[in-house]
C-alpha atoms as a PDB file:
ATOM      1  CA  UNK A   1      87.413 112.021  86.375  1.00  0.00           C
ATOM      2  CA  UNK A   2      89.628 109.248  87.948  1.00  0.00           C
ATOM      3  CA  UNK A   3      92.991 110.720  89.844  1.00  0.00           C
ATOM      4  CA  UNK A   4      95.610 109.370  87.035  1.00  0.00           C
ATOM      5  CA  UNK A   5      98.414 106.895  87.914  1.00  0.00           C
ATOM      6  CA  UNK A   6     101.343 107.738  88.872  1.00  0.00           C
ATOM      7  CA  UNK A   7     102.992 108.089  85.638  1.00  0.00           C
ATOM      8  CA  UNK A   8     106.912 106.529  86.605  1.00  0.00           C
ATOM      9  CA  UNK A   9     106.679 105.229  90.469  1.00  0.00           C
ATOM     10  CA  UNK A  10     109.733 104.980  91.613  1.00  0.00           C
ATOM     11  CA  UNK A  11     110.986 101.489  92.713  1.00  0.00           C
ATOM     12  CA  UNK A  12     111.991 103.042  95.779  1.00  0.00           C
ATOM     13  CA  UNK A  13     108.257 104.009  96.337  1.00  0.00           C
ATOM     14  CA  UNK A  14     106.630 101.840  99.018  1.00  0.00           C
ATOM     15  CA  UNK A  15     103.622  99.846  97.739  1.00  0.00           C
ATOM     16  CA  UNK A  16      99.810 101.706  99.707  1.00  0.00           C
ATOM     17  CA  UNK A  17      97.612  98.840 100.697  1.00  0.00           C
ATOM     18  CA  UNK A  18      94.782  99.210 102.306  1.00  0.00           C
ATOM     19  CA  UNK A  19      93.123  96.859 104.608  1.00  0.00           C
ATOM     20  CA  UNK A  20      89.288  97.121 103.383  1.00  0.00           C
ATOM     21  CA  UNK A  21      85.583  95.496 104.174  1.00  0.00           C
ATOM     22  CA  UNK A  22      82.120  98.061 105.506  1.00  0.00           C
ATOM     23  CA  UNK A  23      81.470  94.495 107.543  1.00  0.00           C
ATOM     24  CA  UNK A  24      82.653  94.868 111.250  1.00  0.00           C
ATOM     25  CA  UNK A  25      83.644  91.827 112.918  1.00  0.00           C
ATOM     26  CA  UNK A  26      85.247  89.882 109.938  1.00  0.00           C
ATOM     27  CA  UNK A  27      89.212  90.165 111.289  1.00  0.00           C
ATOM     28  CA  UNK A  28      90.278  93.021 109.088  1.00  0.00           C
ATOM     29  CA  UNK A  29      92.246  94.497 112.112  1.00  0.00           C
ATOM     30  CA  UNK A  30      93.804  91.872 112.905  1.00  0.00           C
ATOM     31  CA  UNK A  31      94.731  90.391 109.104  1.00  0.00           C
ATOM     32  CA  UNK A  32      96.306  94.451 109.377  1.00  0.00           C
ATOM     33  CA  UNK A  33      98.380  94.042 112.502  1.00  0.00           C
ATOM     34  CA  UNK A  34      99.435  90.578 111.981  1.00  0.00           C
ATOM     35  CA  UNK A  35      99.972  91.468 108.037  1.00  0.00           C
ATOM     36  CA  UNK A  36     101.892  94.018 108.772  1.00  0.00           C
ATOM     37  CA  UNK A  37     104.048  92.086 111.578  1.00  0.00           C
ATOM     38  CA  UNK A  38     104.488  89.383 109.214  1.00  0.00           C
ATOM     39  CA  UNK A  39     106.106  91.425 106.527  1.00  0.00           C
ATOM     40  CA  UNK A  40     108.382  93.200 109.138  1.00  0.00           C
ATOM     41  CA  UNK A  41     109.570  89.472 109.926  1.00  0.00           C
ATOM     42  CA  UNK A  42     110.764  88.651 106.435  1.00  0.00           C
ATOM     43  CA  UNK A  43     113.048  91.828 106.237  1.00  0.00           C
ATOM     44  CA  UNK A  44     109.886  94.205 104.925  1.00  0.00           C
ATOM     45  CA  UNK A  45     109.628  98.017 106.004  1.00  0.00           C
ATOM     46  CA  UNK A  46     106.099  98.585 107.011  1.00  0.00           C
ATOM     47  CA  UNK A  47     104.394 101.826 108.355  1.00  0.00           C
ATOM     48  CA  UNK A  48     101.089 100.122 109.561  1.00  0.00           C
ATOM     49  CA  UNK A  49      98.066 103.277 109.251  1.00  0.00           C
ATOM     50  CA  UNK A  50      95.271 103.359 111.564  1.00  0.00           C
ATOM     51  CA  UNK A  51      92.672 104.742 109.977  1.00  0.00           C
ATOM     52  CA  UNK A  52      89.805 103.641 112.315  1.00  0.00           C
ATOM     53  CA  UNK A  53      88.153 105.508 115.032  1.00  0.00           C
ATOM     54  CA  UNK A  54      88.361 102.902 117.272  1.00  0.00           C
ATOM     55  CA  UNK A  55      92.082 102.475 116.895  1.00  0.00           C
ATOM     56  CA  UNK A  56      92.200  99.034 117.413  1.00  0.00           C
ATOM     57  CA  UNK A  57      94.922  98.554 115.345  1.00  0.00           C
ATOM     58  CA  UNK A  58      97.206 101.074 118.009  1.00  0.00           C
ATOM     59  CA  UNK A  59      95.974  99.114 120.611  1.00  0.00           C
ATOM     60  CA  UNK A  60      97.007  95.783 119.355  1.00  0.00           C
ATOM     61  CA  UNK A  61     100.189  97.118 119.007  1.00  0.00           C
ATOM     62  CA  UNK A  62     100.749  97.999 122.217  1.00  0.00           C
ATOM     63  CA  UNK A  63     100.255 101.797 121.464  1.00  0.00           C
ATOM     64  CA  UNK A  64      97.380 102.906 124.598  1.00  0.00           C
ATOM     65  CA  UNK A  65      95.403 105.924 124.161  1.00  0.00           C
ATOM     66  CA  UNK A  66      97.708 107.750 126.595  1.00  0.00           C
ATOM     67  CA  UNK A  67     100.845 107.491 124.325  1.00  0.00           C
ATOM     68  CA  UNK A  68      98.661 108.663 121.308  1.00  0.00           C
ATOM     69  CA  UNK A  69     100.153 112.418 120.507  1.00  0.00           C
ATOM     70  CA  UNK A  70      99.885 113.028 116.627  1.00  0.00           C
ATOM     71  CA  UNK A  71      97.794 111.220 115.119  1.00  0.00           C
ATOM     72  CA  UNK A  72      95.887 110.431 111.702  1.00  0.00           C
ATOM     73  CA  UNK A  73      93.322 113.081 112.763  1.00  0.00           C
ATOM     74  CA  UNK A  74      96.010 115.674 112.824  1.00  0.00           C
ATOM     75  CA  UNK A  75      97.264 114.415 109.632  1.00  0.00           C
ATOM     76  CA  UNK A  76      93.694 114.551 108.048  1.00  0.00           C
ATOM     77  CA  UNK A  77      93.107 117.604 108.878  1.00  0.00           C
ATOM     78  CA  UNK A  78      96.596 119.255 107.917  1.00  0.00           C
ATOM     79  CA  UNK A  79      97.398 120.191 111.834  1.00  0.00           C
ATOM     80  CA  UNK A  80     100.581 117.650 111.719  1.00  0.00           C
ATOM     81  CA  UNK A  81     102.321 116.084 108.648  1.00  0.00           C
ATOM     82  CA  UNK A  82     102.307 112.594 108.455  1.00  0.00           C
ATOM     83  CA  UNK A  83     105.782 111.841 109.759  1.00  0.00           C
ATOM     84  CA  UNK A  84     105.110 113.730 113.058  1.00  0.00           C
ATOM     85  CA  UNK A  85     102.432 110.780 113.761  1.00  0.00           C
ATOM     86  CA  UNK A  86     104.335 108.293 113.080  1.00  0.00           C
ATOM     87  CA  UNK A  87     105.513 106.021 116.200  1.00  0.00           C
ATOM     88  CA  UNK A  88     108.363 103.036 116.675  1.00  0.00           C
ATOM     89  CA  UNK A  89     106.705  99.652 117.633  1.00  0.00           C
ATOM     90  CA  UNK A  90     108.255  97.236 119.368  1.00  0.00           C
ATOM     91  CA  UNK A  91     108.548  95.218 116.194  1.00  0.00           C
ATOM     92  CA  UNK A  92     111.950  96.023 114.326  1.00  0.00           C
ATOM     93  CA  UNK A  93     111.230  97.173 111.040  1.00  0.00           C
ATOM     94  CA  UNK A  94     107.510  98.189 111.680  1.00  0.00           C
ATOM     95  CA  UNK A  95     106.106 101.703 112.492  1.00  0.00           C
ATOM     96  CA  UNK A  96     102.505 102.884 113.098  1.00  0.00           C
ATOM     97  CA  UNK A  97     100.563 105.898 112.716  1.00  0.00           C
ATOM     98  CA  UNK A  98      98.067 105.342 115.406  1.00  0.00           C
ATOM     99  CA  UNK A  99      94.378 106.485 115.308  1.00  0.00           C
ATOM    100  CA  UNK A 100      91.783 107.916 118.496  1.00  0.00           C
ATOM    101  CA  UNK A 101      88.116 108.889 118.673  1.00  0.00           C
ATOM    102  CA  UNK A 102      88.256 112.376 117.348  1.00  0.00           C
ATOM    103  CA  UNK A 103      89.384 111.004 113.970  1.00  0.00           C
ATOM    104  CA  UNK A 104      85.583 109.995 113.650  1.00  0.00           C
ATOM    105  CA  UNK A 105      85.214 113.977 113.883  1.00  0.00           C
ATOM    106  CA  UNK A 106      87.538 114.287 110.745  1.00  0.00           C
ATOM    107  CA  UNK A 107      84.585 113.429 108.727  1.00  0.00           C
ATOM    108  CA  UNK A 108      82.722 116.264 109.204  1.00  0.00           C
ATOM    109  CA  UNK A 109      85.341 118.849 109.366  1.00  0.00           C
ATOM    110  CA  UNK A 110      86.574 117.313 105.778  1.00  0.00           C
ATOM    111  CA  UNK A 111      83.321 118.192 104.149  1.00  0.00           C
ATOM    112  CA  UNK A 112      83.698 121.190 102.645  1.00  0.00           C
ATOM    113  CA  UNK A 113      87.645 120.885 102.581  1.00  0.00           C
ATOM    114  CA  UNK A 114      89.761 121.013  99.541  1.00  0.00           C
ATOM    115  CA  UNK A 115      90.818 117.870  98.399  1.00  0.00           C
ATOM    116  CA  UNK A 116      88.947 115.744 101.028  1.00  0.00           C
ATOM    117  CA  UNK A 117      89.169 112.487  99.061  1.00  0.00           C
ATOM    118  CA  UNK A 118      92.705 113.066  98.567  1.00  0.00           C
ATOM    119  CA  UNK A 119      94.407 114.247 102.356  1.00  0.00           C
ATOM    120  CA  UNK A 120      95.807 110.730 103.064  1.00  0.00           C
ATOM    121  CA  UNK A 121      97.167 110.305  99.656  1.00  0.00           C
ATOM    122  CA  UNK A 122      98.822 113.721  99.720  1.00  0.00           C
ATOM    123  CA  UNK A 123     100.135 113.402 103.263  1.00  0.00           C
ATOM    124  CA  UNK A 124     101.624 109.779 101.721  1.00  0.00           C
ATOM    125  CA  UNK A 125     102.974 111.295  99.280  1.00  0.00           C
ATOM    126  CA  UNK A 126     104.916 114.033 101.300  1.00  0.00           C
ATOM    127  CA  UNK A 127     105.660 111.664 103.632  1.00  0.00           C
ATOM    128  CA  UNK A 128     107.649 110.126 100.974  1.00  0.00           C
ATOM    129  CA  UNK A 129     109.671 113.118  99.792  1.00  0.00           C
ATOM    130  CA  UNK A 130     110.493 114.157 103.812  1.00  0.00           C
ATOM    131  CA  UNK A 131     114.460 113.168 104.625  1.00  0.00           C
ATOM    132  CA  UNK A 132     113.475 112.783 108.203  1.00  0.00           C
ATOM    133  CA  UNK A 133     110.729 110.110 107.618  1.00  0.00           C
ATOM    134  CA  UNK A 134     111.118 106.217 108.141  1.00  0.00           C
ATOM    135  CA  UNK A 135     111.653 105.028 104.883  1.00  0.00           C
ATOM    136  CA  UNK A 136     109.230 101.891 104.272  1.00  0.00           C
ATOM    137  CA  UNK A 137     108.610  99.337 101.495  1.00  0.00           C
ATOM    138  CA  UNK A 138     105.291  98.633 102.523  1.00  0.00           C
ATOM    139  CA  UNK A 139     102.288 100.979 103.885  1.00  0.00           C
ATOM    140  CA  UNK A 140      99.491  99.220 105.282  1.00  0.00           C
ATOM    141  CA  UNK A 141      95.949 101.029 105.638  1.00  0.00           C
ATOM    142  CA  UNK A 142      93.511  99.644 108.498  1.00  0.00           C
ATOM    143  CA  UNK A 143      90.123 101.076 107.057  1.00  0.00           C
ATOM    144  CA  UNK A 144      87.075 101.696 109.610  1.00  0.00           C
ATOM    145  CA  UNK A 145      84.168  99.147 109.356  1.00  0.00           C
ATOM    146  CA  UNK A 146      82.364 101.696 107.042  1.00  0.00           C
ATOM    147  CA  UNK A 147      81.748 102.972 103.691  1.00  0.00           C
ATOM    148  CA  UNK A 148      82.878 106.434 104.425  1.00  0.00           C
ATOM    149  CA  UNK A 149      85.117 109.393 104.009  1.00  0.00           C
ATOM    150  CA  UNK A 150      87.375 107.600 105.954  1.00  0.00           C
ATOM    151  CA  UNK A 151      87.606 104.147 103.783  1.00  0.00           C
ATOM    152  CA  UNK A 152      87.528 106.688 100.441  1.00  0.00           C
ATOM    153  CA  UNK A 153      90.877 108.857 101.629  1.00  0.00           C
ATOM    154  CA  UNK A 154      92.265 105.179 102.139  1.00  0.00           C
ATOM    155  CA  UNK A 155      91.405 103.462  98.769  1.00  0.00           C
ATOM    156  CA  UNK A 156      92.503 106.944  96.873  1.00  0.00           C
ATOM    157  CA  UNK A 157      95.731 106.637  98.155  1.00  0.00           C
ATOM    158  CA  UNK A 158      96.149 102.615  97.771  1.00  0.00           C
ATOM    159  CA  UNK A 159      97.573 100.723  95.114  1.00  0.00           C
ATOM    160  CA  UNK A 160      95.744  97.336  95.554  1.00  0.00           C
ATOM    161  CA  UNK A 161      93.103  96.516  98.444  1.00  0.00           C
ATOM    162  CA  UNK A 162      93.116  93.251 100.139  1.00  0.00           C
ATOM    163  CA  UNK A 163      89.485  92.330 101.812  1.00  0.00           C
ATOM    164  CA  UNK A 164      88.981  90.456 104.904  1.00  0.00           C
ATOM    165  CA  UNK A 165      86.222  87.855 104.126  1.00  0.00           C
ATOM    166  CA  UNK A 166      84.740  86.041 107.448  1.00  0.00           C
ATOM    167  CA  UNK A 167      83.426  82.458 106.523  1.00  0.00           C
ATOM    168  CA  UNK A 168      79.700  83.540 107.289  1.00  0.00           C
ATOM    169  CA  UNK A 169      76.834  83.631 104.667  1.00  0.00           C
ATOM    170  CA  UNK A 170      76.127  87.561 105.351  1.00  0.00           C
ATOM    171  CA  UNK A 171      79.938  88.193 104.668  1.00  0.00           C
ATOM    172  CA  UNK A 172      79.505  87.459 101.085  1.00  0.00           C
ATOM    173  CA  UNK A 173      76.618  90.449 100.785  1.00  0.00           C
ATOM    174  CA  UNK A 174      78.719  92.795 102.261  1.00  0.00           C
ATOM    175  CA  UNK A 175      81.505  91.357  99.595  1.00  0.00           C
ATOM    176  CA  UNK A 176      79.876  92.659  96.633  1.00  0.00           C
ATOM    177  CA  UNK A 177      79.357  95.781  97.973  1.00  0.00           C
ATOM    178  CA  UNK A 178      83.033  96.431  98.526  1.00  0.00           C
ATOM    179  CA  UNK A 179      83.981  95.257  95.326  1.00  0.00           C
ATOM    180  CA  UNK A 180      81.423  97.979  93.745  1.00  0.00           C
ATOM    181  CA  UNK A 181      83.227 100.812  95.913  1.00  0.00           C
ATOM    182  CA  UNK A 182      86.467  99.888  94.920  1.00  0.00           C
ATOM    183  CA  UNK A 183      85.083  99.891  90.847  1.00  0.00           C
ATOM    184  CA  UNK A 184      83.560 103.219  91.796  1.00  0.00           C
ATOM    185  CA  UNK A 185      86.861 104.552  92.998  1.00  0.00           C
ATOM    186  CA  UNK A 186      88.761 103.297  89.907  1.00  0.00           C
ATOM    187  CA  UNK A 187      86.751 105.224  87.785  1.00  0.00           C
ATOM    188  CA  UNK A 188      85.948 108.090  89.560  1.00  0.00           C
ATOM    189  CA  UNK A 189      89.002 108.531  92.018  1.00  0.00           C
ATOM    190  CA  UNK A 190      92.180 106.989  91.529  1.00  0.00           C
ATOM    191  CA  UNK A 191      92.631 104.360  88.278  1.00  0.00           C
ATOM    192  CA  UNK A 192      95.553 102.529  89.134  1.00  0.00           C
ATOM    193  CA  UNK A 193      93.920 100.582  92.395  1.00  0.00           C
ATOM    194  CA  UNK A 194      93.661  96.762  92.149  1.00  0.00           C
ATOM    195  CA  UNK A 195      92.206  94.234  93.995  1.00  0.00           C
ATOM    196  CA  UNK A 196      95.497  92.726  95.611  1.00  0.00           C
ATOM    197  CA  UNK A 197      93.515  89.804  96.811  1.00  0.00           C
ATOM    198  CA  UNK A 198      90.598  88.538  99.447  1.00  0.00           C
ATOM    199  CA  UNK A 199      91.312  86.295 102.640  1.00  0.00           C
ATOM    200  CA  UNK A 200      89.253  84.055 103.684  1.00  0.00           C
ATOM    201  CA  UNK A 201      89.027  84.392 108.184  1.00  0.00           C
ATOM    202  CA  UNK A 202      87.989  82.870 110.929  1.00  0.00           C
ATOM    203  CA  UNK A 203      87.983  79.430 109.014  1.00  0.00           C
ATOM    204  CA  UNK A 204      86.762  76.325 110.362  1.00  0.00           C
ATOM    205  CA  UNK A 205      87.000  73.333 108.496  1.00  0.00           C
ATOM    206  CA  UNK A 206      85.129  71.437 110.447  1.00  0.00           C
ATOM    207  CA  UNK A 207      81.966  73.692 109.629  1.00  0.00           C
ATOM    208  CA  UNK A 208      80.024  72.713 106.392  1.00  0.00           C
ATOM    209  CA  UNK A 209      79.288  76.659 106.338  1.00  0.00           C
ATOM    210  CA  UNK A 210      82.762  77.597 105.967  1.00  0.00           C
ATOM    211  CA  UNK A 211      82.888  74.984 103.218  1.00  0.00           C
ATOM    212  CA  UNK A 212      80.022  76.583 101.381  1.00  0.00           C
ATOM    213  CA  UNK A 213      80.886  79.811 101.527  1.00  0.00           C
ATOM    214  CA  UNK A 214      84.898  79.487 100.363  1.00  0.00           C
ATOM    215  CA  UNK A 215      83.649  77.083  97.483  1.00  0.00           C
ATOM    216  CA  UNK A 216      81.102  80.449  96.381  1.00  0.00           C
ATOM    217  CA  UNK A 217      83.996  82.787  96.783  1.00  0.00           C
ATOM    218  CA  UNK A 218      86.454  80.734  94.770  1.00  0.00           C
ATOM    219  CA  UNK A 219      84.199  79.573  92.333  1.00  0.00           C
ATOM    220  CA  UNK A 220      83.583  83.128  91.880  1.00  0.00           C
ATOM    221  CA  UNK A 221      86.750  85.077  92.049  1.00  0.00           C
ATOM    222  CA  UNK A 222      88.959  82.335  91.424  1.00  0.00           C
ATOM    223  CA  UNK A 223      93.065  83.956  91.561  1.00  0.00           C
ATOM    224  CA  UNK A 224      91.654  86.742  93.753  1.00  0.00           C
ATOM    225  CA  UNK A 225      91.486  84.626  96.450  1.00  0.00           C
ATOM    226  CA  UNK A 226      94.526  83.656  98.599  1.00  0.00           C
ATOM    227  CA  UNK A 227      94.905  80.030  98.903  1.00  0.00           C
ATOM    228  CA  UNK A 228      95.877  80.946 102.848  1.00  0.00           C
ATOM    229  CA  UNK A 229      93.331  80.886 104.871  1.00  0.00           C
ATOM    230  CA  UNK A 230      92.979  82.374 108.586  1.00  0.00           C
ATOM    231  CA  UNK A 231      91.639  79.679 110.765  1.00  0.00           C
ATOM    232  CA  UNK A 232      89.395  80.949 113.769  1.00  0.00           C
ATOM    233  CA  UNK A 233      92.177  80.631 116.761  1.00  0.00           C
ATOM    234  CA  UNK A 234      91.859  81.583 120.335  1.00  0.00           C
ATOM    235  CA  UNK A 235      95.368  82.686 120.268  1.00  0.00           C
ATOM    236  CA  UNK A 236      94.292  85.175 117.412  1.00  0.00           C
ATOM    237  CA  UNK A 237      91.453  86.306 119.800  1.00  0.00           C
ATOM    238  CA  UNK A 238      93.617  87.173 123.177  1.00  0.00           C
ATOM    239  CA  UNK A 239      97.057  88.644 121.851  1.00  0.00           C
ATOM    240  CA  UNK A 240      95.008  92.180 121.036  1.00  0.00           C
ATOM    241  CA  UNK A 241      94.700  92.510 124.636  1.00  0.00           C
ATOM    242  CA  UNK A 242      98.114  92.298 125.557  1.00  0.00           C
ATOM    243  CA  UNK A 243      99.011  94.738 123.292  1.00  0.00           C
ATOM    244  CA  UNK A 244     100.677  92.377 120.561  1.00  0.00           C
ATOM    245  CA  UNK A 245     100.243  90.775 117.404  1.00  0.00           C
ATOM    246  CA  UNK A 246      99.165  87.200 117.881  1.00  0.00           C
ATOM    247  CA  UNK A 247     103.196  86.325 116.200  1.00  0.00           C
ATOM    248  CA  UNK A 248     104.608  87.681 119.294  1.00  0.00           C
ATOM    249  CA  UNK A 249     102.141  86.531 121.379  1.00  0.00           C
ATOM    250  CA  UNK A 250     101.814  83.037 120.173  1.00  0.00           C
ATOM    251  CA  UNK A 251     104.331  82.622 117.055  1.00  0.00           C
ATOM    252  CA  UNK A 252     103.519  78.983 116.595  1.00  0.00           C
ATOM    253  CA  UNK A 253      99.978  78.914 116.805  1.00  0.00           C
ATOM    254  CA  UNK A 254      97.630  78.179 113.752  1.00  0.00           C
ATOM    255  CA  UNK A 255      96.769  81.762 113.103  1.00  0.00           C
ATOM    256  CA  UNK A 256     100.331  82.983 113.145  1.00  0.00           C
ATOM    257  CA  UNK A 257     101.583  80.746 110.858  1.00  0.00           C
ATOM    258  CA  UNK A 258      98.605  81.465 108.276  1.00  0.00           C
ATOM    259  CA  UNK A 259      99.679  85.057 108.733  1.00  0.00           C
ATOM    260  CA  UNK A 260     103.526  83.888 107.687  1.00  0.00           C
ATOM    261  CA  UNK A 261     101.674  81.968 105.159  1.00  0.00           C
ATOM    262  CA  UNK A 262      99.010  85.020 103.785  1.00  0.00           C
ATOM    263  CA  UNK A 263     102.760  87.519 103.978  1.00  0.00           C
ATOM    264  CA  UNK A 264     104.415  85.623 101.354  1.00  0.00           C
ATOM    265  CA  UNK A 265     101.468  85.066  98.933  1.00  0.00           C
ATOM    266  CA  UNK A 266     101.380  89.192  99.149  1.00  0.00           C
ATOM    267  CA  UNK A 267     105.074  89.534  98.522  1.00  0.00           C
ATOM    268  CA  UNK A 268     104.931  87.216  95.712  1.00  0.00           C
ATOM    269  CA  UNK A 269     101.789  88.857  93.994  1.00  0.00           C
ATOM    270  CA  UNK A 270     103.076  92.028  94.490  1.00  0.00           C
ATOM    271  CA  UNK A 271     106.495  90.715  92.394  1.00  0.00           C
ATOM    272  CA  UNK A 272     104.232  88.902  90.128  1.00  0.00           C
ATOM    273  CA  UNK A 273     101.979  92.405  89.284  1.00  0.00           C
ATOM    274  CA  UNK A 274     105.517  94.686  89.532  1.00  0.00           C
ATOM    275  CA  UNK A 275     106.652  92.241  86.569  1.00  0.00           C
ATOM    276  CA  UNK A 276     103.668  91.662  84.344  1.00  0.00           C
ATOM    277  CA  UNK A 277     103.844  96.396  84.905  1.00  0.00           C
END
């Protein structure tokens, strides 16, 4: 039976969006980071989660392995609560709950655990009620490259998913099979997530590929799209290893500015769903 709706959110309640695809490689860490950046720019409150193993996204925010105390691991697993993780960027108005490698150890440990579909959303949840957390508008959910425990704690706590699409003819394979998981967890897990949109990366218009595969995707999903579109950028590709987003890196590069561009299509479809509600 689905985990019901929260029956009267307040408006106070930050909006849980999580950052989805199983497909590695298609920019779904770095549509999180610079996402999450992006909002912070236009006056937004965003706690960024790294829910990845690999903790790219804590890297790319200039958060090393070193400085990495609490983290989602300890929240997973109920040693910390989720405000203890929680760590100040260097980007006003945007915090992050960075992730290591023994969070890929939470998987088994979860098992047999009460509630294991449900740890983020409860530690969310808390989070929200605690006087001495960072009040946000905006949570943002960077999934693993995998359909696993991991992605499932994510899209149980979410409101709306958006899904990183690279411009590649596998990519749109590995689309359907998202968009089944998130059906899946609708029905079985938690009813009121939405599919908040899909973003097209690492676009290159001068490639009769990337042509092809955003006139499939369109054709097929139509709204769901974003009419943004991440262009493939070299600027995009170094910031991550000087510990930044690519709009403090770079802000006037391509890539940045399609990140500017992809922030206010989610701010306006999130007042656009908040209204039709």
């Amino acid at each position: 039976m689905a985990r019901k709706a929260k029956s009267a959110q307040n408006a106070d309640s930050p909006r849980i969006i999580a950052i989805a695809n199983q497909k590695g490689g298609v920019g779904k860490t770095t549509t999180a980071i610079n996402l999450a950046t992006a909002l912070a720019a236009v006056g937004e409150r965003v706690l960024l989660i790294d829910l990845d193993p690999q903790g790219n996204a804590s890297t790319g925010l200039g958060v090393t392995a070193a400085d990495r105390g609490v983290t989602t691991y300890d929240v997973l697993t109920g040693e910390y609560r989720l405000e203890a993780a929680v760590y100040e960027s260097d980007i006003p108005g945007l915090v992050l709950a960075p992730a290591g490698v023994d969070l890929a150890g939470a998987e088994v440990e979860l098992i047999d655990a009460d509630r294991r579909h449900y740890r983020l959303a409860d530690a969310i949840e808390e989070y929200g009620r605690s006087s001495r957390a960072t009040p946000v508008s905006y949570i943002l959910i960077d999934c693993p490259p995998s359909l696993s425990l991991l992605t499932v704690n994510a899209l149980a706590a979410a409101d709306a998913v958006i899904i990183p699409l690279q411009c590649e003819f596998f990519a749109l394979e590995g689309l359907s099979q998202i968009l089944r998981t998130i059906d899946t967890v609708r029905s079985r897990i938690n009813d009121r997530i939405e599919l908040q949109g899909i973003v097209l990366t690492m676009h290159d218009r001068r490639n009769n590929l990337t042509a092809q595969v955003e006139e499939d995707v369109r054709a097929h999903l139509k709204d769901k799209v974003y009419n943004t579109v991440i262009p493939r950028n070299v600027r995009i590709s170094e910031a991550p290893s000087h510990g930044k987003p690519a709009l403090l890196y770079d802000l006037k590069c391509p890539g940045s500015q399609a990140y500017i561009q992809l922030a206010s299509e989610v701010i306006q479809r999130e007042r656009t769903g908040a209204k039709a509600a």
